[in-house]
Every structure is written in structure tokens, then in C-alpha cells.
Protein backbone atom coordinates (compact mmCIF):
# COMPACT_ATOMS: atom_id res chain seq x y z
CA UNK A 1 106.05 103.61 122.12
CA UNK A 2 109.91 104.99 121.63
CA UNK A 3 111.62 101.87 120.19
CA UNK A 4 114.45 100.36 121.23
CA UNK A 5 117.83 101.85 120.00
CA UNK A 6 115.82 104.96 118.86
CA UNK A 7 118.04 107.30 117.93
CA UNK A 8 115.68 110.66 117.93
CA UNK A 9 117.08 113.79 119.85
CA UNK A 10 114.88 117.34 120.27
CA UNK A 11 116.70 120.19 121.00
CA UNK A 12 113.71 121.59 122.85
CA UNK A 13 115.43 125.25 123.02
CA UNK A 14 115.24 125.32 119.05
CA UNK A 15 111.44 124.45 119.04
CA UNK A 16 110.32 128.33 118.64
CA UNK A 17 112.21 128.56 115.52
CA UNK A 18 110.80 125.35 114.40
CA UNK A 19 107.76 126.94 114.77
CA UNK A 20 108.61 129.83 111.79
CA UNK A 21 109.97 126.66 110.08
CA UNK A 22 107.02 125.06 110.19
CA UNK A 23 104.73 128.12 108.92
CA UNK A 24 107.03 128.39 105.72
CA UNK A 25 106.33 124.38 104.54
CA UNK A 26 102.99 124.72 105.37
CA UNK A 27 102.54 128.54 103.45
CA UNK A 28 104.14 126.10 100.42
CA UNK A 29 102.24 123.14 100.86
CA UNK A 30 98.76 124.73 100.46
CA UNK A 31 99.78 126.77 97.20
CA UNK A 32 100.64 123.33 96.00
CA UNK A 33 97.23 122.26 97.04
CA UNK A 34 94.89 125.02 95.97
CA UNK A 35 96.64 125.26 92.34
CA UNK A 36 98.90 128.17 92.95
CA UNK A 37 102.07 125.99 92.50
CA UNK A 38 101.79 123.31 89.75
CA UNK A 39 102.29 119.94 89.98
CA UNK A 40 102.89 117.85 86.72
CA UNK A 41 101.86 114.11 85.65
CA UNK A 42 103.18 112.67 83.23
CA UNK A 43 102.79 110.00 80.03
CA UNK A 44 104.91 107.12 81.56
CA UNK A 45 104.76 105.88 85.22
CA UNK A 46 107.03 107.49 87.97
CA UNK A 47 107.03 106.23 91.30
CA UNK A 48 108.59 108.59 93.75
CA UNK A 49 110.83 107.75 96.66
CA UNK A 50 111.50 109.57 99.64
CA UNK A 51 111.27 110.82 103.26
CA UNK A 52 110.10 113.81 105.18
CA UNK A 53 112.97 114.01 107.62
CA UNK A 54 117.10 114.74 106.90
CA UNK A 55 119.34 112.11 106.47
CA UNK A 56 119.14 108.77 105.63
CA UNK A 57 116.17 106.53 105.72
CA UNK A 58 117.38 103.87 103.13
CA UNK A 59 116.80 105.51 99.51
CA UNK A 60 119.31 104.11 97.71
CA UNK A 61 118.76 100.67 98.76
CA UNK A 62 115.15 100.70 98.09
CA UNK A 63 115.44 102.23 94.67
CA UNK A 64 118.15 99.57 94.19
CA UNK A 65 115.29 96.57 95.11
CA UNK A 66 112.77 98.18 92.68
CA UNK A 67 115.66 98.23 90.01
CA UNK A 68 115.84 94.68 90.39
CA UNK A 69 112.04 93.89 90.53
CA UNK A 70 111.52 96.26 87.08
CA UNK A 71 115.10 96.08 84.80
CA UNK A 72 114.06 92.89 83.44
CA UNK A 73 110.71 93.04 82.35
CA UNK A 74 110.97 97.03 81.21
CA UNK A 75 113.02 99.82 80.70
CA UNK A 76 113.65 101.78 84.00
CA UNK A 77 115.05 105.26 84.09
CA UNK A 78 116.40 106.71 87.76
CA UNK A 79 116.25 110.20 87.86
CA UNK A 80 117.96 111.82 91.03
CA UNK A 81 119.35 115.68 91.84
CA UNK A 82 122.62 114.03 92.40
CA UNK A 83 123.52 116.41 95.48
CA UNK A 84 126.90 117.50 95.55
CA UNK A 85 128.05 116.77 92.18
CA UNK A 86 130.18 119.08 90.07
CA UNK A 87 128.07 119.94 87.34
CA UNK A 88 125.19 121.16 86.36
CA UNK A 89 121.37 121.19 84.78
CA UNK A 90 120.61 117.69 82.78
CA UNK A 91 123.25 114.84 82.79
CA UNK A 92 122.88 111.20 81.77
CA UNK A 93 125.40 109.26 82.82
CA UNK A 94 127.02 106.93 80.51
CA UNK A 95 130.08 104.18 81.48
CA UNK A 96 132.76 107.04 81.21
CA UNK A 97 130.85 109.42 83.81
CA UNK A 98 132.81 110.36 86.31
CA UNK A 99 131.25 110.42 90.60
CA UNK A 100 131.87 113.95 90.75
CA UNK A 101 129.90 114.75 87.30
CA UNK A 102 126.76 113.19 88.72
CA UNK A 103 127.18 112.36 92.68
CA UNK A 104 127.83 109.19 94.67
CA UNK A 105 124.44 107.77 94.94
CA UNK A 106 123.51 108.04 91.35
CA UNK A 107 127.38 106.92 90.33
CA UNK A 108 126.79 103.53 93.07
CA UNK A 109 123.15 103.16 91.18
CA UNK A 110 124.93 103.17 87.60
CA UNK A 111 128.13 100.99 88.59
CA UNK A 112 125.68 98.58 89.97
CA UNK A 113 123.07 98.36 87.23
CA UNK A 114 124.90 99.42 84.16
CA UNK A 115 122.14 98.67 81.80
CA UNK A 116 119.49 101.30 83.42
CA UNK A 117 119.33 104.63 82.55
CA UNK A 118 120.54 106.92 85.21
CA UNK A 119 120.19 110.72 85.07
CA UNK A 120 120.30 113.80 87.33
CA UNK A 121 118.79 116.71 87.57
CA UNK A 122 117.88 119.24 89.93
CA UNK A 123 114.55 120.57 87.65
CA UNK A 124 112.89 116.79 88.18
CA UNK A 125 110.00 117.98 85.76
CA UNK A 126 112.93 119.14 83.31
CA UNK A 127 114.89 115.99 83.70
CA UNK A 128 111.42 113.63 82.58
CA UNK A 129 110.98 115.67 79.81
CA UNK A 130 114.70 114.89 78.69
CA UNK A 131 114.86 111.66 79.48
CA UNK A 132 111.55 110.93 77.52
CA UNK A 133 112.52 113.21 74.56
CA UNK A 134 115.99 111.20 74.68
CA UNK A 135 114.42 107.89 74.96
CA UNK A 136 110.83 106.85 73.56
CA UNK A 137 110.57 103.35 75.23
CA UNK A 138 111.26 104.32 78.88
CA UNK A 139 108.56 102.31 80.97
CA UNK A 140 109.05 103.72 83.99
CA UNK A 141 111.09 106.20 85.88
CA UNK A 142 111.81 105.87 89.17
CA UNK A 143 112.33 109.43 91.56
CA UNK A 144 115.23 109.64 93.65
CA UNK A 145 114.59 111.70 97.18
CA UNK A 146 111.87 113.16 95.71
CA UNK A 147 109.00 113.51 97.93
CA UNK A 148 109.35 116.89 98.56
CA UNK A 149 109.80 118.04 95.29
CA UNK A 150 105.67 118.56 94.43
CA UNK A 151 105.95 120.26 91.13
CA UNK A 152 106.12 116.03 89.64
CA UNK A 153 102.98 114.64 90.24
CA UNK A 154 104.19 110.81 91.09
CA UNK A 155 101.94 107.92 90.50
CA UNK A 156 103.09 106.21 93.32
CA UNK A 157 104.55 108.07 96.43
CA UNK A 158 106.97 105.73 98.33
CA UNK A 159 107.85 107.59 101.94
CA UNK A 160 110.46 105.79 104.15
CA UNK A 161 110.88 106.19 107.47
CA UNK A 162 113.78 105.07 109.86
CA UNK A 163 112.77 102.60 112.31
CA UNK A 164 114.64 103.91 115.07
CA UNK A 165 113.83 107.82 113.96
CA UNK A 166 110.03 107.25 113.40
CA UNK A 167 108.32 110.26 112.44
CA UNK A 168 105.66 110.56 114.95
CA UNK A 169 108.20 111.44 117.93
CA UNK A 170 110.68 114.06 116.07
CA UNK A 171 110.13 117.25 115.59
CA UNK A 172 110.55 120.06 112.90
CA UNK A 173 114.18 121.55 111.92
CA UNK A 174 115.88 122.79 113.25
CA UNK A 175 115.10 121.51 116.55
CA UNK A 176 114.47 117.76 115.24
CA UNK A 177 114.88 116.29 112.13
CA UNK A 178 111.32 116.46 110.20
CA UNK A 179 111.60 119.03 106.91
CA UNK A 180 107.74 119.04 106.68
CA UNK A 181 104.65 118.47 109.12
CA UNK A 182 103.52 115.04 110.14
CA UNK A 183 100.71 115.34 108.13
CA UNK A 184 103.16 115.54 105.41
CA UNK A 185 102.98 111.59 105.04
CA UNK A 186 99.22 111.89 103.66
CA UNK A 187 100.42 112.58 100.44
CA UNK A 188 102.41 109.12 100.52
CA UNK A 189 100.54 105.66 98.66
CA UNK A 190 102.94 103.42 100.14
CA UNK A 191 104.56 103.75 103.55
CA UNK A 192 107.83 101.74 104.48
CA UNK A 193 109.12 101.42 107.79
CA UNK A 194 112.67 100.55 107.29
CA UNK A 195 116.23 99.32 109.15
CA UNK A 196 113.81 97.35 111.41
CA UNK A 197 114.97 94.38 113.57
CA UNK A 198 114.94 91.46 111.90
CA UNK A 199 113.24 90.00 114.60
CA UNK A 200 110.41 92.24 115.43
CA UNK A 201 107.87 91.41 117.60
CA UNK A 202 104.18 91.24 116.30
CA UNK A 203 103.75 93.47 119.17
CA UNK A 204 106.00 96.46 117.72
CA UNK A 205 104.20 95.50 114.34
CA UNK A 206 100.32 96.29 115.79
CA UNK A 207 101.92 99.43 117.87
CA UNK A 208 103.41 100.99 114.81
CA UNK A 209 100.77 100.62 112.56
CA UNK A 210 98.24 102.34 115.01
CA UNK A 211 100.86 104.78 115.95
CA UNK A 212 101.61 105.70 112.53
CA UNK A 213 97.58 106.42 111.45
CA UNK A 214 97.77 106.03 108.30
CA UNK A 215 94.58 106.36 105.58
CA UNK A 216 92.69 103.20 104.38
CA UNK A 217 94.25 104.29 100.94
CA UNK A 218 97.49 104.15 102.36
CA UNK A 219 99.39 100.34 102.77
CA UNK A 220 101.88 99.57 105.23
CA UNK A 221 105.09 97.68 104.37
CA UNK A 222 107.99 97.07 107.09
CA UNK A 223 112.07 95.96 105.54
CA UNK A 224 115.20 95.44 107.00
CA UNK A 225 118.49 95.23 105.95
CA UNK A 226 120.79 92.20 105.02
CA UNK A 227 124.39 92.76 104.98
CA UNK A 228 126.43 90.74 102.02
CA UNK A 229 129.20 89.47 101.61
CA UNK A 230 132.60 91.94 101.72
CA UNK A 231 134.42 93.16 98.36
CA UNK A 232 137.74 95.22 98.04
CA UNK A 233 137.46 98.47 97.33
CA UNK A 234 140.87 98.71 95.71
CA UNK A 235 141.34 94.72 94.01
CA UNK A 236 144.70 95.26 92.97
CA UNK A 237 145.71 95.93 96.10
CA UNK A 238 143.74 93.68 97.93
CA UNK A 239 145.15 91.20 95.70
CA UNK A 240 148.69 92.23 96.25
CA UNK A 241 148.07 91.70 100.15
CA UNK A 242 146.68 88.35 99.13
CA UNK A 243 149.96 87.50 97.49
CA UNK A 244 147.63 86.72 94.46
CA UNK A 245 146.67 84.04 93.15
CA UNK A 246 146.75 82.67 96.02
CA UNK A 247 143.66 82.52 98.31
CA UNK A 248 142.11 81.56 101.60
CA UNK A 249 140.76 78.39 101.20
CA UNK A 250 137.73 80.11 103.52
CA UNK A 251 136.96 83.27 101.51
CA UNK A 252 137.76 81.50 97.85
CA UNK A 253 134.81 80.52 96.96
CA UNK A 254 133.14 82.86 98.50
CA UNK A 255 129.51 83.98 96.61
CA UNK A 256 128.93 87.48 95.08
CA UNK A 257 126.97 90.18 97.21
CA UNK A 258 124.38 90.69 94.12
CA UNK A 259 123.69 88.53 91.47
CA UNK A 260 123.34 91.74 89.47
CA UNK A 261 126.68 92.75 89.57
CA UNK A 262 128.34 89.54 88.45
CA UNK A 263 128.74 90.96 84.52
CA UNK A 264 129.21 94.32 86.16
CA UNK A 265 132.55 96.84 84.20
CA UNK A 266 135.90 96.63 86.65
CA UNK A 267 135.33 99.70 87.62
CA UNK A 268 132.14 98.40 89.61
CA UNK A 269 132.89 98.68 93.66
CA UNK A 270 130.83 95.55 94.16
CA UNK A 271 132.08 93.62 91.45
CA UNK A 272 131.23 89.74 92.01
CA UNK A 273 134.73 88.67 90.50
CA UNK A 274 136.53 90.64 93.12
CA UNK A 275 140.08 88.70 94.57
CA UNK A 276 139.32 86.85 97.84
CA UNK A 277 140.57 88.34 101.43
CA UNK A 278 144.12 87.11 102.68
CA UNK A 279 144.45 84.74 105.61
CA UNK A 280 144.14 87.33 107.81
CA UNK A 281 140.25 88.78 107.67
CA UNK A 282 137.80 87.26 106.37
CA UNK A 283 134.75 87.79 103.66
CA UNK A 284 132.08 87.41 105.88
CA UNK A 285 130.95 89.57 108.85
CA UNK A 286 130.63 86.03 110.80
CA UNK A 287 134.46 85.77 110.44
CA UNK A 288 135.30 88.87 111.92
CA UNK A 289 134.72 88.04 115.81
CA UNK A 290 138.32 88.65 116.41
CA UNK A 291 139.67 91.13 113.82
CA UNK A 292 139.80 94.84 114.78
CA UNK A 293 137.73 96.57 112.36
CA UNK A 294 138.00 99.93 111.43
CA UNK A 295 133.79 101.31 110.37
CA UNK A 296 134.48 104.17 107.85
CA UNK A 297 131.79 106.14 106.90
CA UNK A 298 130.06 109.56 105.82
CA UNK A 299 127.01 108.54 105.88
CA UNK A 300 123.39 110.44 107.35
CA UNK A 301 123.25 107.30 109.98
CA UNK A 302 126.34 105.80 111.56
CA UNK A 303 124.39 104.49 114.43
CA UNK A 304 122.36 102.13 112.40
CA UNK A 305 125.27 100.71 111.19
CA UNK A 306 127.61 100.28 114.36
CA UNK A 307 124.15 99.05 115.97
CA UNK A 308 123.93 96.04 113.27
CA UNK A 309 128.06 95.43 113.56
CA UNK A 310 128.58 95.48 116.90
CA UNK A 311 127.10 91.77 118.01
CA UNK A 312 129.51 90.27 115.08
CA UNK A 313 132.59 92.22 115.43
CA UNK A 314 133.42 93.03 119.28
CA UNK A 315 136.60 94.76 118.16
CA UNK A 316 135.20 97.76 116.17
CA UNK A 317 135.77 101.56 115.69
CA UNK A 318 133.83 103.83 114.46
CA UNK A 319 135.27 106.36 112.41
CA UNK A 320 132.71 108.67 111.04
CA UNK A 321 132.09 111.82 108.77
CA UNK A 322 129.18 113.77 107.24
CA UNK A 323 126.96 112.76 104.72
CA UNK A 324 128.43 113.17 101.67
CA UNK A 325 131.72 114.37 102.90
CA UNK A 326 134.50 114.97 100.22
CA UNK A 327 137.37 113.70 101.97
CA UNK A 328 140.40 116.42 102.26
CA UNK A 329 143.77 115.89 103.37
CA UNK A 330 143.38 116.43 106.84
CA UNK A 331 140.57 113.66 106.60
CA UNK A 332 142.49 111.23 104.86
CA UNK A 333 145.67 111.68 107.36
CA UNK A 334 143.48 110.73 109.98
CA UNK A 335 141.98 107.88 108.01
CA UNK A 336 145.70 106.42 107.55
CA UNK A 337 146.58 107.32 111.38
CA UNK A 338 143.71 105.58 113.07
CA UNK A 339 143.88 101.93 110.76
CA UNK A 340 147.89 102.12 111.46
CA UNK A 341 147.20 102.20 115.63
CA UNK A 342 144.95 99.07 114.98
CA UNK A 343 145.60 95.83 116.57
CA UNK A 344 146.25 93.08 113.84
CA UNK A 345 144.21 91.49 112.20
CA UNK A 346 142.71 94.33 111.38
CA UNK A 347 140.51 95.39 108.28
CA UNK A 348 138.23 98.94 107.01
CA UNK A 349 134.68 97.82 106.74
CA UNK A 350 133.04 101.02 104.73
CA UNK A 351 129.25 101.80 102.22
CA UNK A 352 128.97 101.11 99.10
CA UNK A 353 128.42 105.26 98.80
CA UNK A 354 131.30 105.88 100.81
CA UNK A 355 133.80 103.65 98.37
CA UNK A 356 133.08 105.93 95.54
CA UNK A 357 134.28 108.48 97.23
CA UNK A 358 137.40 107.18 98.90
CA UNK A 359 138.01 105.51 95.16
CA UNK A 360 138.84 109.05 94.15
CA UNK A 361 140.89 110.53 96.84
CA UNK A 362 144.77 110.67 96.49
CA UNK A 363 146.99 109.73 99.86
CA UNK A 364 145.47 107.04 101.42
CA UNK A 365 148.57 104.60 102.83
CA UNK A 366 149.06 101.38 100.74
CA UNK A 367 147.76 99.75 104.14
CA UNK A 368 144.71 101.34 103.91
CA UNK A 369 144.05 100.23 100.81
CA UNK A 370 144.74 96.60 100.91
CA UNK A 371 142.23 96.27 103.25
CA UNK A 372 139.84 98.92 102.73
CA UNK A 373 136.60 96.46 101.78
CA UNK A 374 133.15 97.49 101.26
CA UNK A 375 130.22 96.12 102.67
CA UNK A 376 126.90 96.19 100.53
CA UNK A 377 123.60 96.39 101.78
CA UNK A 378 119.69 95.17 100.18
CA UNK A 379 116.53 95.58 101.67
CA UNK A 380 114.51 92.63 102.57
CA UNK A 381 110.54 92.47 103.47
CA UNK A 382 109.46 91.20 107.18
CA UNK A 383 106.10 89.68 107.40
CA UNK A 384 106.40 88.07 103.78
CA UNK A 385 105.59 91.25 102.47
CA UNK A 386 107.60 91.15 99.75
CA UNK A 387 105.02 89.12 97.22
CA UNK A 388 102.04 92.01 97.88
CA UNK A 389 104.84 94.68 97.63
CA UNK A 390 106.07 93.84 93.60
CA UNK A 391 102.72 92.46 92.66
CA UNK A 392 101.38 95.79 93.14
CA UNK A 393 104.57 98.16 91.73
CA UNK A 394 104.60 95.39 88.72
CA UNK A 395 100.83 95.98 88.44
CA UNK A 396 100.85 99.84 88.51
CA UNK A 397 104.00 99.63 86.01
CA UNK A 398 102.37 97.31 83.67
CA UNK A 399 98.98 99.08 83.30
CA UNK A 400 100.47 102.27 83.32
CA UNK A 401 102.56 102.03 80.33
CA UNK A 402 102.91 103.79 77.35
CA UNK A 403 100.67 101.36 75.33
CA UNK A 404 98.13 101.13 77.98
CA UNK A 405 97.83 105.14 77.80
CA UNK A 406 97.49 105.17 74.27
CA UNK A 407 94.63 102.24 74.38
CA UNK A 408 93.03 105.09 76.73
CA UNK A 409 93.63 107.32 75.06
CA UNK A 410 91.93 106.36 71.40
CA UNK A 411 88.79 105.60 74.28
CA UNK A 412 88.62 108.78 75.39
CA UNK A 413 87.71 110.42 71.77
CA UNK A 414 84.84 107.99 71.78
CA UNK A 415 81.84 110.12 71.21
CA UNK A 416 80.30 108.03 74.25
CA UNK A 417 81.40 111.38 76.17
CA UNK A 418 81.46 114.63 74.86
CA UNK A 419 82.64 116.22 77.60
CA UNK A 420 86.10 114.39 77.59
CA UNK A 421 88.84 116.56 75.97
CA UNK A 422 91.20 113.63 75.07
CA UNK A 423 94.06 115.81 74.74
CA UNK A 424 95.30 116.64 78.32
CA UNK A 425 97.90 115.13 80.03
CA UNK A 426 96.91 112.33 82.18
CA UNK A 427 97.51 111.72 85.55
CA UNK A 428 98.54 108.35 86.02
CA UNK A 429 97.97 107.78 89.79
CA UNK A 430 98.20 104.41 91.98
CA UNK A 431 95.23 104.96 93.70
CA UNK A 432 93.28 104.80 90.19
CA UNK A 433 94.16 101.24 89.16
């Protein structure tokens, strides 16, 4: 069953040299699996979380909800390459790290949650060690876009997939959009369909799960995404259009996006104090119906995006760029151009990944900026999934931790078993608890 809005597309002429492709992950793949590459556990849980296909699949936002579900009851490290960033080997970002020392994704993760550890690191294996020499009483690290990088053996393997790019009807690069085999997915404990309808039918619900064929050791969770409320990227100028302090009686008082950003440094894109809109746009996407909106984005999947908008805000434009894209002059010309031919009202509607970037470029018009305003994103559980979801994360976490290990640990020098070495490294897996 191809869903609807599915945005997959094979370019069938490419298929023979997905073929070589294909030979190369799985040549890789099997060393990994008959011990000629190593894969490493490790003293303190990791849960990995990833995809097996390019672009985006909703990483960041679902390391974001297990942030939230772990930062108050232990001390969570995110470990990520941080693609595209400036430096290199180890760095831990602190409040004066810059986007470009450690990349957007792990810079919106450390804005946003300024109390978790955040690191990146291409070596993943390196970067654990680090981060657990650095800090004794981490309780768990969580793996950004990892789930390709085998030589970390996660204890829970978290693999997203795209609603409207499911992995069972693509194909392997170059001539789709898969970087491993299907059966690539085995290795995952957890499964996640994401960006799904909010409304889906338990029809689609029965269909995918058969379709997807997963093991009995494998579980089955479905989110979607809920848009919040809008915040300027630039609050001085936003505030300036606003003739601050003056405000729109409608936008006010209106709520922060995340509850977890409300003590957030000003430097936060998402802050919760942020000014309110002027009289002319609105902080909600439900007050938009006649402003002429401007979607800016470099992000893996526009489509998902102007999909969601579209019913809310007739008026819109898609303006769109690579993932990742550093912005050049050309780029921000065109950026200026394009919001200046807009209608009024008009406002920029960009990602919270997106903002960091466009926070650091130099030309954008004084327009642009007074009503560039970023829209942030969380992923929510359909079916009332949500409750089985944390229960069994929290669970793993919990009896997974250091002191649980070390409990263990004193049980397996126990002359009940001589055969027990006691001194190799454990591997702390999901499926063991």
C-alpha cells in the first residue's frame, strides 16, 4: 500500500549501480557480523537513533522527546558527528560554543536543553570513552544518526522511518534513497514510523505493521508531529517591528512552544520570553489564513512541511535549500528578494535547524528580519503509545545504570560459576531486560 502524499521516487535507470551499492553494505555488514569488524558495548546505557535511508526522518525531534523523558530523573549525554561543523575530533559544547564549532543540530539540541551534555564526534566509540572519562555520573547517552555506525554496540536501536518514504517501497542509492538493505532494519529494537497523519486510519495502522514484517523482538511505535507556537528568530528586531512594548492583544499572552525552554540563555532560538508578533501576523499557524507566508528552509524534507502548512496558510511559498546549506550571498539576496515581492501581511515561517543558521549569516534586509519567526516542532505518539514507549526507555535506563552494573558485577565473581570471567565488558542490550 503506497500512502497517501508518499513522496518516494526510483530512478529506475540508476538501479544497476545500486546494485554495486548494494554489494559494498552488504560485504560490510557481514564482517560486522562474523567478528571481522568490532562492535563495542559499553558500561552505561546508549540508545541509538537513526534511519537507513538519506535525509530526514525526524532525529532531532525524537532525541529531543527522549531528552525530556530522561533530563530529569538522570544525567543524559547526546553524542552526535555534528556534520558540517568546522572543527574537528572530540568537542563538548559548553554555553560559549559557537554552531559552526559543533553543527546545527547538536547547537539547536544544546540551546534547547542547556543543562545536558552535548558532544560531537565523528569516532562515536572515541567520543563515549571521553565523555565517560570527562564525566563519571553520565546515566545514559543517547546516539545521534547513529544506526549505521556498528563499531558502538547500542543497547537500544531506535530506527525511524518517514511515513510518506517508508522503507519497503524505495530502493538503494543512488537510484532511491535506502543507504543499506531492507533487511538492514533487523538490527533495530524499536521501530518508529514517523510524520504520520494525525488522523490515521486503523486501516493504514494493520497495513503497515504487516507490511513492515518486523521480528516478535521488535515493537512497533507510530508519532506525528505537532507544530508550536511561533518565536522570532531575531527579538530585537521583531520587537522593533512591534513598536515594543507594545503588543497584540492576540499574540500577548501567547504560551511558550516548550516548557523546557522557558529558563533557556537569550541566545536560545526558541526562547519562551520571546516579544509577541505585531498586529500584522500572528503567533499561531491558525492566524495565518490570510498572511502570505514565506516557508524557508534547508532541510532533507520540504514536502513534509509545505504538506502540514498548506491547509492553514493558503497564501504560502516555498522557498527551499539543501540540507544543511550554509547560506552564501547569492542565497541570502534571493532570500531578501523573494519576502520583498510578498503581498502584505506577510511573514518567514522557517526550522528550528534552519534559524541557527540564518542567525549567523550577514545581509539579510532589516525586513527580513523583523519577521523572520521560527516554528518548532515535537513528536507526539498516535495510538496512546506514548505510556508503553517511556515505561520501557525509563526501564532499560534505570536497570542499566552504572550501579545496577556494578551490583552485577560483584555477582558475577560469585564462585556459583567458575566459568564467568567477571572482568569483560558487558553488553548491556534491551532485549536482555
Amino acid at each position: 500500500m503506497r500512502v497517501e502524499g508518499d513522496f518516494i521516487k526510483i530512478n529506475k535507470w540508476l538501479l544497476p549501480f545500486s546494485w554495486f551499492y548494494g554489494l559494498g553494505v552488504k560485504l560490510r555488514n557481514t564482517m560486522f557480523s562474523i567478528g571481522m569488524l568490532k562492535s563495542r558495548a559499553f558500561d552505561v546505557p546508549v540508545i541509538s537513533v537513526g534511519n537507513i535511508t538519506v535525509g530526514g526522518s525526524g532525529k532531532t525531534p525524537h532525541v529531543e522527546y527522549l531528552i525530556r523523558l530522561l533530563k530529569d530523573s538522570c544525567h543524559t549525554a547526546v553524542l552526535s558527528r555534528g556534520y558540517k561543523r568546522k572543527s574537528k575530533g572530540f568537542v563538548l559544547a559548553s554555553a560559549e560554543t559557537t554552531m559552526p564549532e559543533i553543527g546545527d543540530e547538536p547547537f539547536q539540541i544544546k540551546q534547547k536543553f542547556p543543562e545536558v551534555l552535548v558532544a560531537v564526534d565523528k569516532n562515536r566509540c572515541h567520543g563515549i570513552d571521553t565523555l565517560m572519562a570527562n564525566d563519571k555520573n553520565i546515566d545514559v547517552i543517547l546516539l545521534d544518526d547513529a544506526f549505521q555506525h556498528r563499531y558502538v554496540k547500542p543497547g537500544i536501536n531506535i530506527l525511524l522511518v518517514d511515513y510518506h518514504r517508508l522503507i519497503i517501497y524505495d530502493a538503494l542509492l543512488p537510484a532511491g534513497r535506502l543507504r543499506e538493505p531492507l533487511n538492514g532494519k533487523d538490527r533495530a529494537d524499536i521501530v518508529i514510523i514517523t510524520k504520520c497523519p494525525k488522523d490515521l486510519k486503523p486501516m493504514e495502522y494493520r497495513v503497515i505493521t504487516k507490511a513492515m514484517n518486523l521480528y516478535p523482538y521488535q515493537q512497533l511505535f507510530f508519532t506525528t508531529i505537532d507544530y508550536g507556537e511561533l518565536q522570532p528568530a531575531f527579538k530585537e528586531a521583531a520587537a522593533s517591528a512591534a513598536n515594543a512594548p507594545a503588543a497584540d492583544a492576540s499574540t500577548a499572552n501567547a504560551p511558550a512552544a516548550d516548557a523546557s525552554t522557558a529558563n533557556a540563555p537569550a541566545a536560545d532560538v526558541s526562547t519562551a520570553n520571546a516579544p509577541a508578533a505585531s498586529s500584522s501576523y500572528a503567533a499561531t499557524l491558525s492566524q495565518l489564513k490570510d498572511a502570505h507566508v514565506l516557508l524557508l528552509t534547508g532541510i532533507a524534507s520540504p514536502q513534509q512541511m509545505t504538506h502540514d502548512l498548506k491547509p492553514q496558510i493558503p497564501h504560502l511559498t516555498p522557498l527551499s535549500f539543501a540540507d544543511h546549506h550554509n547560506f552564501k550571498e547569492k542565497d541570502v539576496e534571493l532570500i531578501n528578494s523573494t519576502f520583498a515581492s510578498l503581498p502584505e501581511p506577510k511573514l518567514i515561517i522557517t526550522t528550528e535547524k534552519d534559524a541557527t543558521r540564518l542567525q549567523q549569516v550577514e545581509g539579510l534586509s532589516e525586513e527580513v528580519r523583523q519577521h523572520l519567526y521560527i516554528l518548532p516542532i515535537k513528536v507526539c505518539f498516535l495510538q496512546e503509545q506514548a505510556k508503553l514507549f517511556n515505561h520501557q526507555i525509563i526501564d532499560y535506563v534505570h536497570k542499566n545504570s552504572r550501579n545496577s552494573i556494578l551490583v552485577k558485577r560483584k555477582d558475577d565473581h560469585k564462585p556459583h560459576n567458575s566459568h564467568h570471567t567477571g572482568d569483560r565488558p558487558r553488553t548491556i542490550s534491551f532485549r536482555n531486560n
